[in-house]
N, C-alpha and C. Protein backbone atom coordinates (compact mmCIF):
# COMPACT_ATOMS: atom_id res chain seq x y z
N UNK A 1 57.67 -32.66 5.96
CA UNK A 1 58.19 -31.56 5.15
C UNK A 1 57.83 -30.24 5.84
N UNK A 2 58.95 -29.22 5.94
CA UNK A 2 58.67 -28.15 6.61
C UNK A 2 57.63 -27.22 5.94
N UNK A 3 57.19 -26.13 6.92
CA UNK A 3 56.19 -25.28 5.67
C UNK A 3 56.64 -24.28 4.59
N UNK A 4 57.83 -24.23 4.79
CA UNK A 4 58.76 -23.53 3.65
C UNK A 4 58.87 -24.68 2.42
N UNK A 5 59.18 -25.67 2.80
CA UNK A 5 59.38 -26.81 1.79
C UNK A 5 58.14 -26.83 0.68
N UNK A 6 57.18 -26.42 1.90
CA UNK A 6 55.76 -27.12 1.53
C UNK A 6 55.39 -25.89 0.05
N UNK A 7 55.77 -24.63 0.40
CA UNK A 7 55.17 -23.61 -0.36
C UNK A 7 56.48 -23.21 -1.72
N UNK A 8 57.45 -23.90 -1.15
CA UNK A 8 58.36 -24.32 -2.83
C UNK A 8 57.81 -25.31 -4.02
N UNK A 9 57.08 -26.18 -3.18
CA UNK A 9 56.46 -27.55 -3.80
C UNK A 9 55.29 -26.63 -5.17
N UNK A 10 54.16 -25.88 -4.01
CA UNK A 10 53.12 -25.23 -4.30
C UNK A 10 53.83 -24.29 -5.41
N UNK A 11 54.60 -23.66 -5.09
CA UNK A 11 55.52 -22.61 -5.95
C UNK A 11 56.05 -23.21 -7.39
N UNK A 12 56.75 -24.22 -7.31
CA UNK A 12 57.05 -25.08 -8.47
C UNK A 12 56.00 -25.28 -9.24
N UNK A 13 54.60 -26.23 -8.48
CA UNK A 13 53.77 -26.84 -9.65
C UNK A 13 53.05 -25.52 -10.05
N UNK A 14 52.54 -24.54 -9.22
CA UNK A 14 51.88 -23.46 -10.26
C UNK A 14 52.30 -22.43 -10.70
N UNK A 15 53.48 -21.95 -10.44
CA UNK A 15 54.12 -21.28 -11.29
C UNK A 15 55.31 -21.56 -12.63
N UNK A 16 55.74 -22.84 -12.48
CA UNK A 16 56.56 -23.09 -13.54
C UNK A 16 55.91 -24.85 -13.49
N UNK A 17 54.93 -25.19 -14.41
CA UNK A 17 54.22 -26.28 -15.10
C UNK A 17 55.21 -27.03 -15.34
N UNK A 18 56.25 -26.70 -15.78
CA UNK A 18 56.65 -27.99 -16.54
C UNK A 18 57.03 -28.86 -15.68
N UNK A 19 57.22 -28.47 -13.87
CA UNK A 19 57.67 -29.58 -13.26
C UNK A 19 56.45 -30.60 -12.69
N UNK A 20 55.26 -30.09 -12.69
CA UNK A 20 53.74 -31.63 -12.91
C UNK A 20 54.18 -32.62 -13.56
N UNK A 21 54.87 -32.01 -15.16
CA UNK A 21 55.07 -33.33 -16.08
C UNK A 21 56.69 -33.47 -15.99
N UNK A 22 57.68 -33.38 -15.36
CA UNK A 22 58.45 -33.90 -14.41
C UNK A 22 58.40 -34.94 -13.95
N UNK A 23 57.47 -34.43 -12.40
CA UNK A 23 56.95 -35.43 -11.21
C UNK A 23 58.15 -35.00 -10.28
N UNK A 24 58.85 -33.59 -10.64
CA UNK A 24 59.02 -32.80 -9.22
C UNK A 24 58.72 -32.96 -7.87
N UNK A 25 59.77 -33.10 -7.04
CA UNK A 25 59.21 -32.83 -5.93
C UNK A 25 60.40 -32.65 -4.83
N UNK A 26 59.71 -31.74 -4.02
CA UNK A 26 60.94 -31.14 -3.18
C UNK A 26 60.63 -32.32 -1.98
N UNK A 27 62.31 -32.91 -1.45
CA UNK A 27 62.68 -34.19 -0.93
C UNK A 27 63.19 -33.60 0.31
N UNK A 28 64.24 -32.39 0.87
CA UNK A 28 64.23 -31.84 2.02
C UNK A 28 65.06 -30.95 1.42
N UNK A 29 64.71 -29.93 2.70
CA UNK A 29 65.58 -28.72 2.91
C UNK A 29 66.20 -28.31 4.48
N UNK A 30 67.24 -28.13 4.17
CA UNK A 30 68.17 -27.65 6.06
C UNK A 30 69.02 -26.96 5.31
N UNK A 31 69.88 -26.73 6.79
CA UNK A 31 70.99 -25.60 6.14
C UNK A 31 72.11 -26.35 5.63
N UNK A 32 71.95 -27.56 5.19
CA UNK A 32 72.93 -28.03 3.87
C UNK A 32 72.65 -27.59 2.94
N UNK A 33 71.35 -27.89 2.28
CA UNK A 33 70.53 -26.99 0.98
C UNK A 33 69.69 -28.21 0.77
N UNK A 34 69.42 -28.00 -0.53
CA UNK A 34 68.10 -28.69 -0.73
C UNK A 34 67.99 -29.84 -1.66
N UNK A 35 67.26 -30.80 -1.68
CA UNK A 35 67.37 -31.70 -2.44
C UNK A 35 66.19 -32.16 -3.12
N UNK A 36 65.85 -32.19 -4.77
CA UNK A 36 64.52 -32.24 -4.93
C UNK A 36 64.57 -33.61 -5.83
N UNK A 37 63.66 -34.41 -6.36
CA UNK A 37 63.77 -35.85 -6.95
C UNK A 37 62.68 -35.88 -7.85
N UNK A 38 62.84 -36.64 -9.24
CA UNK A 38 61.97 -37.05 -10.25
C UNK A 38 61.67 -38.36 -10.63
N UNK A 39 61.11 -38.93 -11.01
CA UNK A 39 60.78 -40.14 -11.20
C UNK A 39 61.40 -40.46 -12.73
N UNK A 40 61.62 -41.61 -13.15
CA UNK A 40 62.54 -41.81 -13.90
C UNK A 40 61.40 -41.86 -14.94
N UNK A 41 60.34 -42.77 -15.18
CA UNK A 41 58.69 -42.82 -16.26
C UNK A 41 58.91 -41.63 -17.13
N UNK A 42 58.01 -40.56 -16.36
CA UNK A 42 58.13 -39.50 -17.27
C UNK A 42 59.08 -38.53 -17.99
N UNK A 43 60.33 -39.13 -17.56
CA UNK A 43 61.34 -38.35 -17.96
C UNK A 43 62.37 -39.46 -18.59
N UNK A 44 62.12 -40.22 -19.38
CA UNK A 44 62.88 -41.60 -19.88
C UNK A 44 63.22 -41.13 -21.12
N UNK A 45 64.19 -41.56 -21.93
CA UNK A 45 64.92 -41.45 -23.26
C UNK A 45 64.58 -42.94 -23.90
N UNK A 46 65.02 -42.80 -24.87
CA UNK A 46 64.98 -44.43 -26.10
C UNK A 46 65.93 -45.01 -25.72
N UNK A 47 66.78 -44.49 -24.98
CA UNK A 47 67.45 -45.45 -24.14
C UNK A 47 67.39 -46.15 -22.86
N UNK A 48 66.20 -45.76 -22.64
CA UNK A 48 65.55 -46.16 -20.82
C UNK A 48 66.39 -45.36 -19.90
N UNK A 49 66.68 -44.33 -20.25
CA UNK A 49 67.61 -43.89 -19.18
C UNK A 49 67.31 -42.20 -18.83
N UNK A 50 67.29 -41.43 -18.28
CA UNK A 50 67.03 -40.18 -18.01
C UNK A 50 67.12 -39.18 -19.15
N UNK A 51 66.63 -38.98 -19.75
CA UNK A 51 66.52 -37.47 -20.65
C UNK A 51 67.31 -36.73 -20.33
N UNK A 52 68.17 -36.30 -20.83
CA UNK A 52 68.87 -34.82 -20.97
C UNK A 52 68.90 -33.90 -20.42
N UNK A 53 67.70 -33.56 -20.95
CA UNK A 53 66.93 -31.97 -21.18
C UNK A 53 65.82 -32.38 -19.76
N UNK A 54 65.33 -33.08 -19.56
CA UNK A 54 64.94 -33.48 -18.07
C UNK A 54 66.11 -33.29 -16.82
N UNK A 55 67.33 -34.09 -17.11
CA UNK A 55 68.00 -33.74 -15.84
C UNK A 55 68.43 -32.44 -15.84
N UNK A 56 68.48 -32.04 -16.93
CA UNK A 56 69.25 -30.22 -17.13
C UNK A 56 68.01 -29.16 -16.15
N UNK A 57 66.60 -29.78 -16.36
CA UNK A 57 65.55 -29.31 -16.27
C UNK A 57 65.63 -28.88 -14.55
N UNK A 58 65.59 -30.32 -14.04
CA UNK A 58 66.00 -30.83 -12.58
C UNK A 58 66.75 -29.91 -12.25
N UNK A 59 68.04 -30.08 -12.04
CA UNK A 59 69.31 -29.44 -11.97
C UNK A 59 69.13 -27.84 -11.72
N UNK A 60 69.05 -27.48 -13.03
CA UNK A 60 68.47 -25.96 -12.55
C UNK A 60 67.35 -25.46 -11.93
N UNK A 61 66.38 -25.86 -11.71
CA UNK A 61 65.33 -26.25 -11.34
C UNK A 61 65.94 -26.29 -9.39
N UNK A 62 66.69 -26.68 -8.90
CA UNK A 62 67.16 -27.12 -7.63
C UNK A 62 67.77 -26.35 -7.25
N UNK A 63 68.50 -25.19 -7.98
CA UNK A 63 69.27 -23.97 -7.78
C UNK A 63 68.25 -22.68 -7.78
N UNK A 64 67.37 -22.74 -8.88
CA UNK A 64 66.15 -22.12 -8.34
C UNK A 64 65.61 -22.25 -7.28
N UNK A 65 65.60 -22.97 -6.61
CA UNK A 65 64.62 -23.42 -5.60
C UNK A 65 65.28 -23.07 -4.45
N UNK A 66 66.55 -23.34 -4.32
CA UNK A 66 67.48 -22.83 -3.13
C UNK A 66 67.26 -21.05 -2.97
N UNK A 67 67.44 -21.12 -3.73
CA UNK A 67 67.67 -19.28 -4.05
C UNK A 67 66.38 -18.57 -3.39
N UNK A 68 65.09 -19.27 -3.82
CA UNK A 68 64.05 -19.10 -3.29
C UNK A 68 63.63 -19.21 -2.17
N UNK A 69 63.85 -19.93 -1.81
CA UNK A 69 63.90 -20.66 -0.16
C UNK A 69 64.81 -19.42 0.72
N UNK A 70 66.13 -19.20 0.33
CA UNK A 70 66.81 -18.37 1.08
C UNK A 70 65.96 -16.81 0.99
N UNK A 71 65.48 -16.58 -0.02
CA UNK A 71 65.53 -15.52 -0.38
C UNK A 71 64.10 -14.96 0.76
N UNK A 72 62.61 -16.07 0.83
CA UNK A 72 62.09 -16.40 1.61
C UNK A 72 62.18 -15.92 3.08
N UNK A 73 63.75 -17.21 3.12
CA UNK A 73 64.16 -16.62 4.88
C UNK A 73 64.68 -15.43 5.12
N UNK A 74 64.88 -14.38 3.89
CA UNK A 74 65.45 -13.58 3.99
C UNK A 74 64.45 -12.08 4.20
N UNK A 75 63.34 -12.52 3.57
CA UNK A 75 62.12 -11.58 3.52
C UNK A 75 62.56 -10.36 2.41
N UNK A 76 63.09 -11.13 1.60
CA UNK A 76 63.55 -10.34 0.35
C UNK A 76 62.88 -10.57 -0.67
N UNK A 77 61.85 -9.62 -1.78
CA UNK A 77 61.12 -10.17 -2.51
C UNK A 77 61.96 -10.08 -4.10
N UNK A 78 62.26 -11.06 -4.37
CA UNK A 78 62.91 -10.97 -5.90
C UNK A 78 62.79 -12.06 -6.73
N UNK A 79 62.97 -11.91 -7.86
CA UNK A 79 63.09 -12.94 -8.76
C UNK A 79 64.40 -13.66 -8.97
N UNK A 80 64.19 -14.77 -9.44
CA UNK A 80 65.39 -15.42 -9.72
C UNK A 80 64.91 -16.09 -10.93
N UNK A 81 66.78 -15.63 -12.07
CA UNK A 81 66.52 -16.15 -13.24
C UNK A 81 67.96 -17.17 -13.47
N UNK A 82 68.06 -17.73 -14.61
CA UNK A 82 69.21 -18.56 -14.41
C UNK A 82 70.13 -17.51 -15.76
N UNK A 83 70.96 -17.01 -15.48
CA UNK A 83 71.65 -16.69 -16.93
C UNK A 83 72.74 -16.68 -17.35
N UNK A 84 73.44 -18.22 -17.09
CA UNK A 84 73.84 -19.07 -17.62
C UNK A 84 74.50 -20.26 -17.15
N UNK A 85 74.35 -21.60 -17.52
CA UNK A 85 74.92 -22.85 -16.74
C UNK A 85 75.38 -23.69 -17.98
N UNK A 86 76.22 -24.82 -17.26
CA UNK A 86 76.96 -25.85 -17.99
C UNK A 86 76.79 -26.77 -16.97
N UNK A 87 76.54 -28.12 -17.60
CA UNK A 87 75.72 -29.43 -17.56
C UNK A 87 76.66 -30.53 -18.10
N UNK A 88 77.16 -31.13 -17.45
CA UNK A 88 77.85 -32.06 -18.22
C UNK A 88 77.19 -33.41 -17.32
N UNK A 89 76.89 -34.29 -18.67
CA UNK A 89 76.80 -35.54 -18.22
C UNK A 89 77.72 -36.74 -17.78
N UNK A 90 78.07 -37.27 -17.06
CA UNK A 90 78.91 -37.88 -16.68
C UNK A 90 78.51 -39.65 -17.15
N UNK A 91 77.74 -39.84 -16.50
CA UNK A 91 77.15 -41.45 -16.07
C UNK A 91 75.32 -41.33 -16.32
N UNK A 92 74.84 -42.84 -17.44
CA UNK A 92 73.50 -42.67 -17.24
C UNK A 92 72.76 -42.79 -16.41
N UNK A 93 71.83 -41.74 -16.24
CA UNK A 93 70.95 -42.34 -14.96
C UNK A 93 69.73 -42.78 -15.44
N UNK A 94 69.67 -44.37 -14.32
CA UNK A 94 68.89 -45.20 -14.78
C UNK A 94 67.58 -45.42 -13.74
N UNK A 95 67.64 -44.54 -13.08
CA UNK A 95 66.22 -44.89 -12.07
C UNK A 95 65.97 -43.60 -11.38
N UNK A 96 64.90 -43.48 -10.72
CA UNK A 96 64.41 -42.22 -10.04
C UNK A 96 65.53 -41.83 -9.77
N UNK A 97 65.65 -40.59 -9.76
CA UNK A 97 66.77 -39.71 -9.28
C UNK A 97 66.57 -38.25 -8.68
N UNK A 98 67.15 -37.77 -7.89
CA UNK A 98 67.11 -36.65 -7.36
C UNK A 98 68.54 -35.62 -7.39
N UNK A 99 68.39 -34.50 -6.98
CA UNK A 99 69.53 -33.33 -7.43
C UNK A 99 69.30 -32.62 -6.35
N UNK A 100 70.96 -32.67 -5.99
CA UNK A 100 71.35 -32.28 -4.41
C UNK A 100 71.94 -30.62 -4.59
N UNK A 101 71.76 -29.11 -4.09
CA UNK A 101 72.72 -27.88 -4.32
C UNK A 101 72.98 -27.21 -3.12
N UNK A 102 73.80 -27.67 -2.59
CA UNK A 102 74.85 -27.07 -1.13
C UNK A 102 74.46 -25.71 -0.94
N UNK A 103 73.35 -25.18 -0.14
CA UNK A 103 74.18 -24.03 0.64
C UNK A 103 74.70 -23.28 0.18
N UNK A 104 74.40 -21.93 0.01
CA UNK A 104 76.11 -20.90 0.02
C UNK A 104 76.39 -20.55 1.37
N UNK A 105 77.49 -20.23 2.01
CA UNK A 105 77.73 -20.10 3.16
C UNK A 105 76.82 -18.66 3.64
N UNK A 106 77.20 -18.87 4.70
CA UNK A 106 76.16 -17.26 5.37
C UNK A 106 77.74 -16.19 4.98
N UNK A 107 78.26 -16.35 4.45
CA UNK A 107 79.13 -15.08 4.21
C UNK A 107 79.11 -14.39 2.74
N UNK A 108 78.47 -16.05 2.01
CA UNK A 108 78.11 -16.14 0.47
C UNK A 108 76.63 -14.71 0.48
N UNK A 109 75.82 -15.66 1.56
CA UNK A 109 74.22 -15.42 1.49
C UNK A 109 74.21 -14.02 1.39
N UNK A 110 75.29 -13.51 2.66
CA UNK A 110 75.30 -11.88 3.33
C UNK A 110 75.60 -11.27 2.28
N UNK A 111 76.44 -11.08 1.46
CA UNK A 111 76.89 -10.44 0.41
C UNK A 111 76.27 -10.40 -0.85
N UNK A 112 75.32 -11.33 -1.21
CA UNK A 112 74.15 -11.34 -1.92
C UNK A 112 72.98 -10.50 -1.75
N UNK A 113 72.22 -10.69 -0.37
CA UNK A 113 71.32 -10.24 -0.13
C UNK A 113 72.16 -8.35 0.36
N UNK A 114 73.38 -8.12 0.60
CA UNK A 114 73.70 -6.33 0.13
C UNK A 114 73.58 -6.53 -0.60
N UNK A 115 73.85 -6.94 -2.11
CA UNK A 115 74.29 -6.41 -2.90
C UNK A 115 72.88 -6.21 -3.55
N UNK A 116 71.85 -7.56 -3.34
CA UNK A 116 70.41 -7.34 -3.83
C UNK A 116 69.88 -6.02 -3.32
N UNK A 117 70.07 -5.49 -2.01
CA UNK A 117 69.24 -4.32 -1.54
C UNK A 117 69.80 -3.53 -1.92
N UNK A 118 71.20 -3.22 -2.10
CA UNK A 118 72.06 -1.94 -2.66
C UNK A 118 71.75 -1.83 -4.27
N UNK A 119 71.75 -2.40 -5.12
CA UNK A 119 71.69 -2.20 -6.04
C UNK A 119 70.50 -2.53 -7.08
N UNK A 120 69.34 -3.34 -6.53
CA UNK A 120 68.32 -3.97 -6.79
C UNK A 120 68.70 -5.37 -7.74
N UNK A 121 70.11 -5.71 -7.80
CA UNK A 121 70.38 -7.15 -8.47
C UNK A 121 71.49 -7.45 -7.92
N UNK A 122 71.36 -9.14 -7.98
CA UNK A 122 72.78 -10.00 -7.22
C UNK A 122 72.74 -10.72 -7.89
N UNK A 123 73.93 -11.33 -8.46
CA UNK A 123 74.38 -12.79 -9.10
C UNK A 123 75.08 -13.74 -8.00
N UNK A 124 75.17 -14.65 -8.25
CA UNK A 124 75.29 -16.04 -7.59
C UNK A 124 75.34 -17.29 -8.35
N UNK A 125 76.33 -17.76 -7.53
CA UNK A 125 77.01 -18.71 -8.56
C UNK A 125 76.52 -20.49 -7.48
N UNK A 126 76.29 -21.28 -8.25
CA UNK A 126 75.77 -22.20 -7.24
C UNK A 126 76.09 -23.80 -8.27
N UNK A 127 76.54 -24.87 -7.69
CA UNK A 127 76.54 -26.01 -8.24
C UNK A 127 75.94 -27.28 -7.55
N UNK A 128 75.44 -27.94 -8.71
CA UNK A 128 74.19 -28.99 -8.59
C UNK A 128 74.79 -30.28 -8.40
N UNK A 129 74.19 -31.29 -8.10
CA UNK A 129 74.80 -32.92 -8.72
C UNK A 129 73.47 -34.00 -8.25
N UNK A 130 73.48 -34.59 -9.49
CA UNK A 130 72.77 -35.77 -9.74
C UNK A 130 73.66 -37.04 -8.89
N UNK A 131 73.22 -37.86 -8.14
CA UNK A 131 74.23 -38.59 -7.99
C UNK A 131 73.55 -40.29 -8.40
N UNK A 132 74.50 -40.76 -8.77
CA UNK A 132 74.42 -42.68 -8.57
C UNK A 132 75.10 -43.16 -7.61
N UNK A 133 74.15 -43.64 -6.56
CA UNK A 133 74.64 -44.33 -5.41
C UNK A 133 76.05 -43.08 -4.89
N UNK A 134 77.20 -43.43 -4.94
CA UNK A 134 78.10 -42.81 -4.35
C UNK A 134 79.02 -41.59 -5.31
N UNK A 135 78.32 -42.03 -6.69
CA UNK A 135 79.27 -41.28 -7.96
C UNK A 135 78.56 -40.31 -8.97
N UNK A 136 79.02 -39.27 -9.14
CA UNK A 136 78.21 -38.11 -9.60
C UNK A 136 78.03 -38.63 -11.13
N UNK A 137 76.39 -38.70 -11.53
CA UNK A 137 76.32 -38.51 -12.74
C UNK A 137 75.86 -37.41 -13.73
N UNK A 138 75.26 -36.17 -13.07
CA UNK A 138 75.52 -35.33 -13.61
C UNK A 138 76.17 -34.17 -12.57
N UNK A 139 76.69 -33.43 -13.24
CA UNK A 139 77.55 -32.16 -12.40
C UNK A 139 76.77 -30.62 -13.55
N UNK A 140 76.56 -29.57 -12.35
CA UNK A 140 75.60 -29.06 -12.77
C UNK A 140 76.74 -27.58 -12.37
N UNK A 141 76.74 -26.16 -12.81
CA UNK A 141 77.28 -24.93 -12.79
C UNK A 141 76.25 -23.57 -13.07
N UNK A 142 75.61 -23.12 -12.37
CA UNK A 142 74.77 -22.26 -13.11
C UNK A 142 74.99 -20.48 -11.79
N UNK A 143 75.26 -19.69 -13.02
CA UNK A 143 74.96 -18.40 -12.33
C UNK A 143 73.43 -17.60 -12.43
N UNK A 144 73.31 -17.70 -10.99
CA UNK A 144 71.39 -17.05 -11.22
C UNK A 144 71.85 -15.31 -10.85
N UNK A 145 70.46 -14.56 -11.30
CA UNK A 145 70.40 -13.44 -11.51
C UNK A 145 69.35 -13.26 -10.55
N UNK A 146 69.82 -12.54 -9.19
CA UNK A 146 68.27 -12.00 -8.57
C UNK A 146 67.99 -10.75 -8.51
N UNK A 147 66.61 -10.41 -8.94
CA UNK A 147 66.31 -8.76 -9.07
C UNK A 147 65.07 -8.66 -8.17
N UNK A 148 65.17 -7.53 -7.59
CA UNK A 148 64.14 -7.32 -6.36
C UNK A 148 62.86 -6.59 -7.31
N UNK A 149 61.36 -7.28 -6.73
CA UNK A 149 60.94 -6.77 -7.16
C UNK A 149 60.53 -5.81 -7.37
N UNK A 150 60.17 -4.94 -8.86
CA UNK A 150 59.92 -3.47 -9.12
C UNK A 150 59.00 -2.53 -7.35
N UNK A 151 58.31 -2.68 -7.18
CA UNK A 151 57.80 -1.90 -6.12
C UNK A 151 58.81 -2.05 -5.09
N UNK A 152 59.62 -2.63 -4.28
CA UNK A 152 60.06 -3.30 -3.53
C UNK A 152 61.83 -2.65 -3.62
N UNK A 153 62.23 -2.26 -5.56
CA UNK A 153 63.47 -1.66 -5.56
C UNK A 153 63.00 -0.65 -5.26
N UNK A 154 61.88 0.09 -5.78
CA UNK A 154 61.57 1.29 -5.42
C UNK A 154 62.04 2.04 -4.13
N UNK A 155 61.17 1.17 -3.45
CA UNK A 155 61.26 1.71 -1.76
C UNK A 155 62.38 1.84 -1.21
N UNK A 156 63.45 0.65 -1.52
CA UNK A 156 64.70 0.65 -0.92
C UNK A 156 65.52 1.66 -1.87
N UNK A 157 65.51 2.06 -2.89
CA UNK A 157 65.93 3.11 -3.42
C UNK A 157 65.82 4.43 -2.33
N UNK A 158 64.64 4.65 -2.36
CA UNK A 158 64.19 5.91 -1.79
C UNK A 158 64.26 5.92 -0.15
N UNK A 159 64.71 4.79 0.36
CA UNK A 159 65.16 4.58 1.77
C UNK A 159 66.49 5.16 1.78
N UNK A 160 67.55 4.71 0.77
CA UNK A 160 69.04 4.75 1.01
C UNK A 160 69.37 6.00 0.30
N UNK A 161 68.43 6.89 0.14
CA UNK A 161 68.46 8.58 -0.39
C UNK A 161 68.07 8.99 0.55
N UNK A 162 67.19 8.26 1.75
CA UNK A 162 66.58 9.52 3.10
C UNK A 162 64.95 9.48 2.53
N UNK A 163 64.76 9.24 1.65
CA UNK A 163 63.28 9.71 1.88
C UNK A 163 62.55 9.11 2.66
């Protein structure tokens, strides 16, 4: 695992807990995007089959994580929030599973990261998928919100005025 991978992992379990009781874990990252996986135990329904609100968890959870990662290679300091996605379940999933989110292209990335420094926020639109063997069982849609952080808009404010 690369050392970017490594400090998403670190990033996940201590800043957002709920993915420990998950069993999160980032599986790889390249410039396809990233792919992270849960264990099926702690995240099981009365139906033996994946929780819901677990794969929803996942899912967005993997679009976060991309965003982060880029944002990283980008040496851009911001937050990323999710504000708003649609989740549709397709097919149950019945065993460990993981959640795959493509890349935005570098023409996607470029126009994000202006629009983050020009204005101190970028939206971005990004889609997820759970898969079974060859067939998607969940399909994931979420637009994230990135805002640079407060000290950080500051400066670039007062850069693109001359000061």
């Amino acid at each position: 695992m690369s050392d970017l991978s490594q400090e998403l992992q670190y990033t996940l379990e201590h800043e957002i807990p709920l993915t420990q009781h998950l069993g999160l874990r980032v599986i790889s990252y390249d410039e396809n995007g990233l792919t992270l996986s849960a264990p099926l135990a702690p995240n099981i329904n009365h139906k033996r089959t994946a929780f819901a609100g677990s794969l929803n968890a996942v899912v967005t959870l993997t679009g976060w994580g991309l965003l982060w990662l880029i944002l990283q290679e980008l040496e851009i300091p911001a937050r990323v929030v999710i504000q708003d996605s649609s989740c549709n379940y397709l097919r149950p999933v019945k065993d460990d599973f993981s959640a795959f989110c493509r890349k935005p292209t570098p023409q996607q990335i470029s126009r994000m990261a202006s629009m983050l420094k020009k204005r101190g926020r970028a939206r971005i639109e990004l889609s997820v998928e759970v898969r079974n063997e060859t067939t998607a069982a969940v399909a994931f849609t979420g637009r994230y919100v990135l805002m640079l952080i407060e000290e950080r808009a500051q400066d670039a404010e007062a850069t693109s005025r001359g000061f």
